[in-house]
Protein backbone atom coordinates (compact mmCIF):
# COMPACT_ATOMS: atom_id res chain seq x y z
CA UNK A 1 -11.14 139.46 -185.06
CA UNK A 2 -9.54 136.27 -184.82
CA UNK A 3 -6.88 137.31 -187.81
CA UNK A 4 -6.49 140.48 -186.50
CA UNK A 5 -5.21 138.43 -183.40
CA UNK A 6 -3.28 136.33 -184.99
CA UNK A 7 -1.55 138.65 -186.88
CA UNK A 8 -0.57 140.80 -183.94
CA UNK A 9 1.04 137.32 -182.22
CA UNK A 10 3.10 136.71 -185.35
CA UNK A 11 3.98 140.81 -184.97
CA UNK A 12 5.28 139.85 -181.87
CA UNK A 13 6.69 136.79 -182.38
CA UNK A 14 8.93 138.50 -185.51
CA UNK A 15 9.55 141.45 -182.85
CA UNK A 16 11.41 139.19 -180.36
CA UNK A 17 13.95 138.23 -182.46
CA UNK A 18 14.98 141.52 -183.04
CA UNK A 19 17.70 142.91 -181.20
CA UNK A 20 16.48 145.00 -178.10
CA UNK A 21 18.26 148.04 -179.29
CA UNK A 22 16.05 147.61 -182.69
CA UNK A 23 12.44 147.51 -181.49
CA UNK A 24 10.00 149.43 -182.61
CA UNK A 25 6.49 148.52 -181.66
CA UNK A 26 7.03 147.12 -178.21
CA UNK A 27 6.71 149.42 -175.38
CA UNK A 28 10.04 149.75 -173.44
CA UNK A 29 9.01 147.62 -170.01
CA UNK A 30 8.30 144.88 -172.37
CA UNK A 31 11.06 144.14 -174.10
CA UNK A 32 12.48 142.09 -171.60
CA UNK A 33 10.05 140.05 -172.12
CA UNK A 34 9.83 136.73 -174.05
CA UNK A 35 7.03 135.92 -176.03
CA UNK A 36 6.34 132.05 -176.37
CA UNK A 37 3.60 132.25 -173.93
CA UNK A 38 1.88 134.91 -175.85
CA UNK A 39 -0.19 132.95 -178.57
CA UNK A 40 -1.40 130.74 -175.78
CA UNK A 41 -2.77 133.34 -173.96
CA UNK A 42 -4.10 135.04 -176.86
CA UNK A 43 -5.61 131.74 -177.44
CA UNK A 44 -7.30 131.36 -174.14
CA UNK A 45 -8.10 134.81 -173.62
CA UNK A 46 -10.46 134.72 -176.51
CA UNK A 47 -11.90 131.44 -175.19
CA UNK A 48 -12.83 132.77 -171.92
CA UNK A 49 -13.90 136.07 -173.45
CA UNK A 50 -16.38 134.24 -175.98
CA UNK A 51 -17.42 131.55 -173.29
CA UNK A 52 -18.87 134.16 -170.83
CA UNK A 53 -20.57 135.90 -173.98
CA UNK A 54 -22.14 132.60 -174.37
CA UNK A 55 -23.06 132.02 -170.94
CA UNK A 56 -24.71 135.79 -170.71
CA UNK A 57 -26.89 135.17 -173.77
CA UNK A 58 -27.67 132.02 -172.41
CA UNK A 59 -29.25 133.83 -169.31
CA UNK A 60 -31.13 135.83 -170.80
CA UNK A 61 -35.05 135.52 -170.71
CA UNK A 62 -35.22 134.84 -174.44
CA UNK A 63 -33.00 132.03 -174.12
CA UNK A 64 -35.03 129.94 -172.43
CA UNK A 65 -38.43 128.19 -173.97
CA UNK A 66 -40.23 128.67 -170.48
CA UNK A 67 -40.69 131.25 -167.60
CA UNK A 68 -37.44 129.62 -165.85
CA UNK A 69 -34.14 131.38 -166.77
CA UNK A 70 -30.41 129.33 -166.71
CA UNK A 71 -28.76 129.70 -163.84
CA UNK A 72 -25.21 130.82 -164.20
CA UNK A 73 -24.06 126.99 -163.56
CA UNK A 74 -26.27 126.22 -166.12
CA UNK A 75 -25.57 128.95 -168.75
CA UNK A 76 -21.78 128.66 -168.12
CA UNK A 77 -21.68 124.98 -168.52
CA UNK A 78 -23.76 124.87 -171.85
CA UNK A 79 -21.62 127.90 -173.00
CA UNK A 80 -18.42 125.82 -172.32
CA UNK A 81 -19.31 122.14 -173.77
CA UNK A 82 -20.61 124.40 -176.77
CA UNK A 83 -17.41 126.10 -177.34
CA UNK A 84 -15.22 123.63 -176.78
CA UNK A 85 -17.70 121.19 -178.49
CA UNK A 86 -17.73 118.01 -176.26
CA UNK A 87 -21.36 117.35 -176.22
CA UNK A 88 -21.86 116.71 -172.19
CA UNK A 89 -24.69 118.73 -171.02
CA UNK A 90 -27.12 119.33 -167.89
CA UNK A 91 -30.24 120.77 -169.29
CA UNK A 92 -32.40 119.75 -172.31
CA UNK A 93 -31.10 121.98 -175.64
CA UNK A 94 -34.62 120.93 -177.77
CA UNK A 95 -36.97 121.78 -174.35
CA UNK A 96 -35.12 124.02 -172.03
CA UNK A 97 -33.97 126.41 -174.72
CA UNK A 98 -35.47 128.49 -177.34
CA UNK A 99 -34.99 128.83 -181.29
CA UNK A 100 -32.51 131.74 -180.00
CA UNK A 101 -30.63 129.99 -177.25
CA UNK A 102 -30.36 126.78 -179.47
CA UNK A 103 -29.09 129.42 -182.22
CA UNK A 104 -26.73 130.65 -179.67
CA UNK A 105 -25.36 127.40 -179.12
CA UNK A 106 -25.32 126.03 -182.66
CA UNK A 107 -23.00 129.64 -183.55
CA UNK A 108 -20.98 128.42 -180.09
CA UNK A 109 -20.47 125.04 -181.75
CA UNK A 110 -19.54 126.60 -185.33
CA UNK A 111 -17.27 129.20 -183.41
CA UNK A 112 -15.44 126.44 -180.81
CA UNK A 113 -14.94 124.26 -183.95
CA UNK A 114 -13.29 126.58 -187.17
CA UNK A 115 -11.84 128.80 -184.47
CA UNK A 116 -10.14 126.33 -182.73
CA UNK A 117 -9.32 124.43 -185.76
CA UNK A 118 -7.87 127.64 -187.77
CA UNK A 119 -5.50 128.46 -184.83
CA UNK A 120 -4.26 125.25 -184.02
CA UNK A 121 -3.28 124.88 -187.59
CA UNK A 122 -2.03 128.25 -187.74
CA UNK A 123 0.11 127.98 -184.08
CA UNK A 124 1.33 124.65 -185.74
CA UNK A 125 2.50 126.40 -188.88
CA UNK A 126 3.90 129.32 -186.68
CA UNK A 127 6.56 126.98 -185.47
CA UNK A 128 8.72 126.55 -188.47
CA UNK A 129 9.92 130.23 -187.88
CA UNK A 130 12.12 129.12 -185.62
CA UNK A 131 14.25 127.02 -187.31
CA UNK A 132 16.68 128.11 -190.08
CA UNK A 133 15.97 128.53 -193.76
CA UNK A 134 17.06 125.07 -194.76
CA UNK A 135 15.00 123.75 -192.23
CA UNK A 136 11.68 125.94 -193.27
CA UNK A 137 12.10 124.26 -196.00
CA UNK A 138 12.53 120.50 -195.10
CA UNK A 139 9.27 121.09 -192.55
CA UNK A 140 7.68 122.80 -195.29
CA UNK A 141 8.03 119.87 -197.77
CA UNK A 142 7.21 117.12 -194.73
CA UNK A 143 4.13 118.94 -193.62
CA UNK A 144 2.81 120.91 -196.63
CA UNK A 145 2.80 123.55 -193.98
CA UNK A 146 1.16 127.13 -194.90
CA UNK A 147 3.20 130.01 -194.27
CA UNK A 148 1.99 132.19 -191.27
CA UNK A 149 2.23 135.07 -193.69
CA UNK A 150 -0.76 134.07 -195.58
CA UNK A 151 -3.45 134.52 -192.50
CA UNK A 152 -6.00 134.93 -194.31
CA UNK A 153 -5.58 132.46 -196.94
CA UNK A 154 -5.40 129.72 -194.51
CA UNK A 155 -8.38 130.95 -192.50
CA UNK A 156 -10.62 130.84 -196.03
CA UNK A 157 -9.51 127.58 -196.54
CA UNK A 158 -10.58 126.32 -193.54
CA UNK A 159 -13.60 128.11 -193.45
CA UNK A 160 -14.48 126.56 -196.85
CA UNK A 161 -13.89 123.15 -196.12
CA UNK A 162 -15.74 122.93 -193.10
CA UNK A 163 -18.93 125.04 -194.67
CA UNK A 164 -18.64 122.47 -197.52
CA UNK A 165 -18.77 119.28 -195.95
CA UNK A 166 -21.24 120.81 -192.86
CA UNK A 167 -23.40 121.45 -196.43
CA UNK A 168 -22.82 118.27 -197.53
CA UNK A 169 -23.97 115.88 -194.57
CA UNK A 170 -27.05 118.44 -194.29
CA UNK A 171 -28.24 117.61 -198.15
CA UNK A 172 -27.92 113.66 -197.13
CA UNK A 173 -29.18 113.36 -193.37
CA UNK A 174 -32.63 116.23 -193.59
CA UNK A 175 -34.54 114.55 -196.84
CA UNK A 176 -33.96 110.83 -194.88
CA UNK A 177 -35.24 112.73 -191.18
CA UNK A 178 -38.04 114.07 -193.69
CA UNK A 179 -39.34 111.01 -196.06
CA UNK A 180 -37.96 108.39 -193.33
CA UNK A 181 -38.67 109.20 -190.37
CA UNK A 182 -41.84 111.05 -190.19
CA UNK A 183 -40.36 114.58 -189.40
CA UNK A 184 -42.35 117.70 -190.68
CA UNK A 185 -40.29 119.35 -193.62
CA UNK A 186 -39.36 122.39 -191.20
CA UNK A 187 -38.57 120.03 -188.58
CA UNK A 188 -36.21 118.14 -190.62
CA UNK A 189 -34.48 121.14 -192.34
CA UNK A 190 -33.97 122.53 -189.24
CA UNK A 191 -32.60 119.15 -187.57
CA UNK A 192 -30.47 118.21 -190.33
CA UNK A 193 -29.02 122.05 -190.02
CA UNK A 194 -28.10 121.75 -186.06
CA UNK A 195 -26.83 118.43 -186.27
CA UNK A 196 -24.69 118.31 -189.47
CA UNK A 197 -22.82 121.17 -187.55
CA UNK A 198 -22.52 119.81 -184.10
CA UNK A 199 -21.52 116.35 -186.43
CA UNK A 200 -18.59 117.97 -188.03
CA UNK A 201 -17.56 120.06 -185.41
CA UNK A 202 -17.50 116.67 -182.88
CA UNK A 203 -19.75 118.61 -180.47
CA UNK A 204 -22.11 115.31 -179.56
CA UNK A 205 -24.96 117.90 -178.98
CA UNK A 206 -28.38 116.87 -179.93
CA UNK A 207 -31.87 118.55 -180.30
CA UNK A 208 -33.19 115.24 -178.97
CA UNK A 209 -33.21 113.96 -175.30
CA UNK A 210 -32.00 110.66 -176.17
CA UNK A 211 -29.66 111.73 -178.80
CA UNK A 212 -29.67 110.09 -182.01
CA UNK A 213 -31.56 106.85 -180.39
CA UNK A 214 -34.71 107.67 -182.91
CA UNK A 215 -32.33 107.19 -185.86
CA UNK A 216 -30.98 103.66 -184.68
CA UNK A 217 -30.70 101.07 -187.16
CA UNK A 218 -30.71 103.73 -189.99
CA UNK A 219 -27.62 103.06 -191.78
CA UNK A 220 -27.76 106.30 -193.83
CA UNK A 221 -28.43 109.28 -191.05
CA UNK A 222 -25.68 107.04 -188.80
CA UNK A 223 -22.99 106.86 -191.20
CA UNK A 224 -22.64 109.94 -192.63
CA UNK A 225 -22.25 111.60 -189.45
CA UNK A 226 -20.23 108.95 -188.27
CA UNK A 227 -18.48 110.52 -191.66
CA UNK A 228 -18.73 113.77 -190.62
CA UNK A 229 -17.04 113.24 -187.15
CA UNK A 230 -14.09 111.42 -188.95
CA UNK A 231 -13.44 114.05 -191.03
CA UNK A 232 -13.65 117.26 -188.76
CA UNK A 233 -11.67 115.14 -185.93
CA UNK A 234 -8.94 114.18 -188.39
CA UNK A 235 -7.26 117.77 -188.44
CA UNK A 236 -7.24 120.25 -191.10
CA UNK A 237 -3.76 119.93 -192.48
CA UNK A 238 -4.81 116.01 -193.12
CA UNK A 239 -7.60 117.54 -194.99
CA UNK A 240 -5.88 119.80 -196.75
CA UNK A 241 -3.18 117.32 -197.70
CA UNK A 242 -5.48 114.49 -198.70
CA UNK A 243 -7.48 117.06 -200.67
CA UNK A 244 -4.51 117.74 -202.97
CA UNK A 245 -3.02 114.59 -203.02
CA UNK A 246 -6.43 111.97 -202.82
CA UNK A 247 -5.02 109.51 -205.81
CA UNK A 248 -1.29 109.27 -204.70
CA UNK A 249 -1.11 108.73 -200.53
CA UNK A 250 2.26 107.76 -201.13
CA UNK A 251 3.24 111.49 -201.54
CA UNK A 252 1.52 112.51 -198.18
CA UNK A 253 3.78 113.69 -195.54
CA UNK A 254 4.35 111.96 -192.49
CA UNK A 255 1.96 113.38 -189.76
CA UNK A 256 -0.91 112.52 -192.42
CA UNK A 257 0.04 108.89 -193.48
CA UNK A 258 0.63 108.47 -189.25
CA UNK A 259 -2.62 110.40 -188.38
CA UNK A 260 -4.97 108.14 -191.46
CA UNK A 261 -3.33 104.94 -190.53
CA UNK A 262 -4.00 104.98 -186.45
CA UNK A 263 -7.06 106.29 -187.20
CA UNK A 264 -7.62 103.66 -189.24
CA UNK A 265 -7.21 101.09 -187.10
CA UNK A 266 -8.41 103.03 -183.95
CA UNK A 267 -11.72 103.08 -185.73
CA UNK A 268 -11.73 99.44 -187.25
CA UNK A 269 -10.86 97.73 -184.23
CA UNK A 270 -13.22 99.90 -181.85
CA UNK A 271 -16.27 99.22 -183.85
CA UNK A 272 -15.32 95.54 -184.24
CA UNK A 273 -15.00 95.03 -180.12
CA UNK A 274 -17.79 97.09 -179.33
CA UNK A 275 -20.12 94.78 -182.11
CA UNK A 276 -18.92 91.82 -180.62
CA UNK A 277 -19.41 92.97 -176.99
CA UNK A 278 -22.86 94.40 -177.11
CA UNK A 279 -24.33 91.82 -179.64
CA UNK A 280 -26.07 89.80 -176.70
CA UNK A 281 -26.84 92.13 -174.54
CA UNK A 282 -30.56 93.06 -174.25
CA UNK A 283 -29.79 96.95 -172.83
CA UNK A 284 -28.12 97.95 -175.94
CA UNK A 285 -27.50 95.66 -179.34
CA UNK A 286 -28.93 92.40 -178.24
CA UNK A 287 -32.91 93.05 -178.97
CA UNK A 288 -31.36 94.99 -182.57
CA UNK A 289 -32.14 93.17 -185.85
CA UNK A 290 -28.12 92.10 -187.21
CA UNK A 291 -27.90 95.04 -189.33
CA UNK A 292 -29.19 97.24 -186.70
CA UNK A 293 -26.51 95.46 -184.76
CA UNK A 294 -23.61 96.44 -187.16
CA UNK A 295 -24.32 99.72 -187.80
CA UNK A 296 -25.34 101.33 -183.98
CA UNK A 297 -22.11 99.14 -183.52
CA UNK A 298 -20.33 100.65 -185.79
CA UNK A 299 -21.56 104.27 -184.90
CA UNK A 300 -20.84 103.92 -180.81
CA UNK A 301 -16.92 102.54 -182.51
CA UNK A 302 -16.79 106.00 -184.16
CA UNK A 303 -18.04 108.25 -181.34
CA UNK A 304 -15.53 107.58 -178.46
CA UNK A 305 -12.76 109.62 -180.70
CA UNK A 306 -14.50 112.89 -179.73
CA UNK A 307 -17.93 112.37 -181.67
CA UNK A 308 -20.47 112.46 -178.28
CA UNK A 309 -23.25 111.48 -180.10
CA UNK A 310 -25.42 108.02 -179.13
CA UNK A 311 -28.12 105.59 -180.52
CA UNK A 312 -28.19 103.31 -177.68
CA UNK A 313 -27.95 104.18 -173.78
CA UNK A 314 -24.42 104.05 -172.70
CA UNK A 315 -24.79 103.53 -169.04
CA UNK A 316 -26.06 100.22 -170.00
CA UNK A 317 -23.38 99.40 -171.71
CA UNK A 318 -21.34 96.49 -170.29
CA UNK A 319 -18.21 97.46 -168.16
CA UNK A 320 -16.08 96.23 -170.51
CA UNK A 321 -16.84 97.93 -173.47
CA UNK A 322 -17.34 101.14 -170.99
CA UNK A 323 -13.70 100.71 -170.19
CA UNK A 324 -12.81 100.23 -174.10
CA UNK A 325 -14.54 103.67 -174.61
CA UNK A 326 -12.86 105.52 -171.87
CA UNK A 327 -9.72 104.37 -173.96
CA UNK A 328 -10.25 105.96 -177.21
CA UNK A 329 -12.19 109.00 -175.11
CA UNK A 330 -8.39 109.79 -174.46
CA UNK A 331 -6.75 109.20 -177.26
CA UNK A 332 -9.27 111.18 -179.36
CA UNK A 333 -8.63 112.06 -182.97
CA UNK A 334 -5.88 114.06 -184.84
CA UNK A 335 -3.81 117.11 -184.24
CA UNK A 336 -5.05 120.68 -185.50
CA UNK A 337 -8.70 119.52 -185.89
CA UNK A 338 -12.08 119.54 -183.70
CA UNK A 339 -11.36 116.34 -181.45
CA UNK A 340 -9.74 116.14 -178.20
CA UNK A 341 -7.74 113.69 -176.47
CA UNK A 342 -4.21 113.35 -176.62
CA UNK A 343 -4.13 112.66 -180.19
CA UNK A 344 -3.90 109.50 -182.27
CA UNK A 345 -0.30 111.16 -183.40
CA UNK A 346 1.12 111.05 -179.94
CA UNK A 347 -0.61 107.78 -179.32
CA UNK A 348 1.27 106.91 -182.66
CA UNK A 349 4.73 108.46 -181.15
CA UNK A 350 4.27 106.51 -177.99
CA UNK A 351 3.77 102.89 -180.08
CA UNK A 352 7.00 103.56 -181.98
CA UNK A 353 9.19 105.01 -178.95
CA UNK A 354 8.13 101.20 -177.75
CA UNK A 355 8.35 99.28 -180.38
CA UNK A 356 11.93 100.54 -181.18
CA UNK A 357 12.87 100.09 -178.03
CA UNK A 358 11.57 96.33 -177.82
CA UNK A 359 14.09 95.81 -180.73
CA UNK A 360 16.89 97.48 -178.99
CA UNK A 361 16.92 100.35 -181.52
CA UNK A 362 18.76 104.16 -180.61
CA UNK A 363 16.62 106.13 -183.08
CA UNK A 364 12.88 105.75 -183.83
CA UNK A 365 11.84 105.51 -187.60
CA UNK A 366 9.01 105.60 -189.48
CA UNK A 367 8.17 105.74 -192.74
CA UNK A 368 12.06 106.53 -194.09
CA UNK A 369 12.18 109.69 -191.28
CA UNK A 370 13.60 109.69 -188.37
CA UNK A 371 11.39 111.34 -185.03
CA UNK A 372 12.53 114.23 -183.42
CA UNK A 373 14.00 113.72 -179.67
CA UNK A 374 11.77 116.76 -179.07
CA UNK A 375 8.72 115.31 -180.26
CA UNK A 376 8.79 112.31 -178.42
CA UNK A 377 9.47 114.19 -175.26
CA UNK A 378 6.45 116.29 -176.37
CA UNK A 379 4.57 113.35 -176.27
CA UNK A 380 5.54 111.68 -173.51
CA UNK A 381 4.82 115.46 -171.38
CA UNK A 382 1.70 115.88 -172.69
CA UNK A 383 0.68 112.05 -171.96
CA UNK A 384 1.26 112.38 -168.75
CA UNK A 385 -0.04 115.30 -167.72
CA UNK A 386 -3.71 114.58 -169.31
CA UNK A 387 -3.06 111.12 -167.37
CA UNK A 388 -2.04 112.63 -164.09
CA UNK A 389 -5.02 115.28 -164.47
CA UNK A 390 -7.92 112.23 -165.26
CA UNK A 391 -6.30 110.57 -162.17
CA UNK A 392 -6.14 113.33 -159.73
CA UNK A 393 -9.86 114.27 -160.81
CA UNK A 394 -11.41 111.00 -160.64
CA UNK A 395 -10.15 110.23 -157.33
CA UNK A 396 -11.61 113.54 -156.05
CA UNK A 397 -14.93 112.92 -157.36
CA UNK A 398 -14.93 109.29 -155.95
CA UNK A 399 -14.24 110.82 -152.87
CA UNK A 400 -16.95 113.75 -153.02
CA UNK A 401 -19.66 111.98 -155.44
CA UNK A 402 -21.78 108.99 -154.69
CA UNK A 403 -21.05 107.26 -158.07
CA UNK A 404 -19.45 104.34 -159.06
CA UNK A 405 -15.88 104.65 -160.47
CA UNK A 406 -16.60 103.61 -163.76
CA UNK A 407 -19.41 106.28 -163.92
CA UNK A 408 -16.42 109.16 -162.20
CA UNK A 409 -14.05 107.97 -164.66
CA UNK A 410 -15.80 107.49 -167.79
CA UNK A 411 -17.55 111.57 -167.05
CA UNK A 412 -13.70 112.81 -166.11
CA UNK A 413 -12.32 111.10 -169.41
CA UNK A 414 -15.06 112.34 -171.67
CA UNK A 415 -14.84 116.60 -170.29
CA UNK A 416 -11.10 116.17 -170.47
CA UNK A 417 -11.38 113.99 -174.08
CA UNK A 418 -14.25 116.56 -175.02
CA UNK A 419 -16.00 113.69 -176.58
CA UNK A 420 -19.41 114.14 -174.86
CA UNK A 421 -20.42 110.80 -174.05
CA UNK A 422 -21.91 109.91 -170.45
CA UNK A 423 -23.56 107.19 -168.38
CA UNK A 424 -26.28 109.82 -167.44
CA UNK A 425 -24.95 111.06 -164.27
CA UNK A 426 -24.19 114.30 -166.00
CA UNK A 427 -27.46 116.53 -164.55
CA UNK A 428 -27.23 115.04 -160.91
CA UNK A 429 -24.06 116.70 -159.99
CA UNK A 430 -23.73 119.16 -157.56
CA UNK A 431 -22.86 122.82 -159.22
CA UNK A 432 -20.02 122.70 -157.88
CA UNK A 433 -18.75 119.35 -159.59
CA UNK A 434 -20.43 120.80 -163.00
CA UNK A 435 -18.12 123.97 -162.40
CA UNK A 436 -15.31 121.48 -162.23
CA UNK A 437 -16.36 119.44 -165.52
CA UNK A 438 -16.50 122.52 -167.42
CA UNK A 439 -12.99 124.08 -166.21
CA UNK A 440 -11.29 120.30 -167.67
CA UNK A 441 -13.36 120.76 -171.06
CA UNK A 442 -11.38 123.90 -171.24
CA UNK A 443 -8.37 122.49 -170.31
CA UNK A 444 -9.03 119.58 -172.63
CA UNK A 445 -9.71 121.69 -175.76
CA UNK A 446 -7.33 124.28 -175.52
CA UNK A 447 -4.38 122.54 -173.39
CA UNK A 448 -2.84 120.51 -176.30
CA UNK A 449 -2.81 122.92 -178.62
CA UNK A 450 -1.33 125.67 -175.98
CA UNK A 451 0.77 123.17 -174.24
CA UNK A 452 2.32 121.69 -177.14
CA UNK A 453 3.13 125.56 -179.09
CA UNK A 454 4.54 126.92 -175.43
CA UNK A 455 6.99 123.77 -175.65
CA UNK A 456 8.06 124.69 -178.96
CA UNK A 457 8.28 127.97 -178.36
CA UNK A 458 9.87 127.39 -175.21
CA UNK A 459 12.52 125.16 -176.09
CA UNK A 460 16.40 125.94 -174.84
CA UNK A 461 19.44 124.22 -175.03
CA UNK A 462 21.86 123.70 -172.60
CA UNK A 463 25.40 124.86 -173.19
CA UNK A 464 26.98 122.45 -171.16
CA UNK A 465 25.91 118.62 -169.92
CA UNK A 466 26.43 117.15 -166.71
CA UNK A 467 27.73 113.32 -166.36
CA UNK A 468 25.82 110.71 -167.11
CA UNK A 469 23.77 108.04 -164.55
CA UNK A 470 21.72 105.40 -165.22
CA UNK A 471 18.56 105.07 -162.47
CA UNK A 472 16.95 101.29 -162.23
CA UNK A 473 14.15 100.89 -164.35
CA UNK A 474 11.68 98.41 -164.28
């Protein structure tokens, strides 16, 4: 289904840049039309489509584990954070649902994350049609782009690395749940199954009520799907790239050596703050023996960037390091993968638009390229939107919830972010407010990807320029 799709938008994207007089498969009222806004409504009309599928199996009597169905709040809003794999959730997926509803989530998960990862790559690849030959090429080289011809090769690779490394975390994490931690054998295959998925696919949703908490201290279940999220958040075309080229990084193109090196530090310095934040305090770290300290640390440094998953209570958390995770909620991971946020690439864009400004510099450059003028302004647009849509939404909550702001922000951050952390309030929202939480997960999964392909697509140039003015600034 989801080639067949794609292959039509490419069909149509070829189409429109035939003359009008020339086409053939486009009925006459439509080929007026333009067609950049077509693979982003592709893309969300399969979203919605497979969302209420979700939500209707979710309401079904078998669904449920007792005599009390979902309601459609319910269904729709574990449907949603499943699909679009942020992790924030108002019933109890071990107790409320059965081995079939949890099944129905866990193939949500799976779905929201290689779905969403194979078009964004593919949409991403899409746009070097629209540049000349020469320049196919020179994006070609810089990316290690995939052609959109080959559909189907590009969906079996992705397929095959995420099966793989989903495979991989399972053989690690189930025999430690099994020999380590006192879980029946079934139990533990079974556990190690679900949450080697939702790891990988950055969904943050957990058979267990307190999330990972019975696994705290355990360096080996906590770092490997602290792995796990890394790797599934870091984008497929980093993957891919690092894959091919894993002994020489100084042949990876630029979005990869930009995408590994923020990460880098994103992660480094997160889990360093957080350590030394939390070390003292009794709610979280403070009671921990040091190496439980380092590595629940180190696992709560990973999970802002669109993991969800936690092994200490996070409403307890002090403000500061609250405020430190609402942070990287936004940023999330990297481009074309299962994270959210803005990305750590336009994060990355945004440092060096600054930085080469501070040193009174015309161009920005990086890594012996120059950027794009339309990629910065990409960034900066898509910046400020998810900014003015966190602000607009947190100040509406404030105004119609009884929480605190840091609780309003921190839940607005991580639906928009899709990371799936919360302070708890989560459950005690009206319906109404839930309803809203799962319309920004939506927005938060699929907006990037759609936003940034409709600017591409979208792009037009002026053929004249009007004079020049300088506003006051700053």
């Amino acid at each position: 289904m989801l080639v067949a799709v794609l292959e039509r938008v490419r069909s149509l994207w070829i189409n429109a840049r035939v003359p009008l007089g020339r086409r053939k498969d486009l009925p006459p009222l439509q080929k007026h039309r333009t067609t950049w806004g077509k693979p982003a409504r592709a893309f969300l009309l399969m979203f919605v489509l497979v969302d209420l599928l979700g939500a209707g199996l979710l309401m079904t009597p078998a669904a449920t584990s007792g005599e009390e169905q979902l309601t459609f709040v319910e269904a729709t809003f574990t449907s949603t954070t499943s699909l679009a794999v942020c992790g924030l959730t108002v019933i109890s997926i071990g107790h409320d649902l059965s081995l079939f509803g949890q099944l129905v989530v866990l193939a949500l998960i799976q779905v929201g994350g290689i779905g969403i990862m194979t078009l964004a790559s593919l949409l991403g690849a899409a746009l070097i049609h629209r540049f000349s030959l020469r320049m196919q090429l020179n994006v070609q080289a810089e990316n290690r782009a995939q052609a959109v011809g080959d559909v189907r090769s590009l969906v079996g690779r992705v397929v095959i690395v995420c099966l793989t490394i989903e495979a991989v975390v399972f053989l690690i994490i189930t025999p430690r749940m099994w020999l380590g931690h006192g879980l029946e054998l079934g139990d533990a295959l079974y556990s190690g199954l679900f949450h080697s998925v939702s790891a990988f696919n950055n969904a943050g949703l957990s058979l267990y009520d307190d999330s990972l908490s019975q696994f705290s201290g355990d360096g080996i279940i906590l770092f490997t799907v602290a792995m796990a999220v890394i790797l599934g958040g870091i984008g497929f075309p980093v993957l891919l790239e690092m894959r091919h080229h894993w002994r020489t990084p100084q042949q990876w193109g630029l979005h990869t050596k930009i995408t590994v090196i923020t990460s880098g530090l994103l992660f480094g310095v997160t889990a360093f703050l957080i350590i030394l934040m939390e070390w003292n305090n009794p709610r979280t770290l403070g009671e921990l023996h040091w190496w439980a300290k380092v590595s629940d640390g180190f696992f709560h440094g990973v999970m802002p960037r669109s993991g969800g998953f936690n092994v200490t209570e996070t409403g307890a958390m002090y403000d500061s390091t609250l405020f430190l995770t609402i942070m990287m909620m936004f940023v999330g991971n990297g481009s074309a993968g299962t994270a959210g946020g803005i990305k750590v690439a336009t994060l990355a864009v945004l440092f060096l638009v600054v930085w080469s400004e501070a040193r009174a510099h015309t161009r920005v450059h990086v890594f012996g390229r120059r950027l794009a003028p339309d990629v910065i302004r990409q960034s900066l647009s898509l910046t400020f939107l998810s900014m003015t849509v966190v602000a607009f939404t947190t100040v509406f909550f404030l105004h119609t919830t009884p929480f605190t702001f840091m609780q309003t922000l921190f839940e607005v951050v991580s639906a928009v972010g899709v990371v799936g952390l919360s302070t708890g309030i989560t459950p005690d929202l009206e319906p109404w407010a839930q309803l809203t939480l799962s319309f920004l997960m939506i927005a938060g999964r699929i907006g990037p990807v759609t936003f940034a392909t409709a600017l591409a697509f979208r792009e037009r140039k002026r053929r004249y320029d009007l004079p020049e003015a300088r506003p006051m600034i700053g």
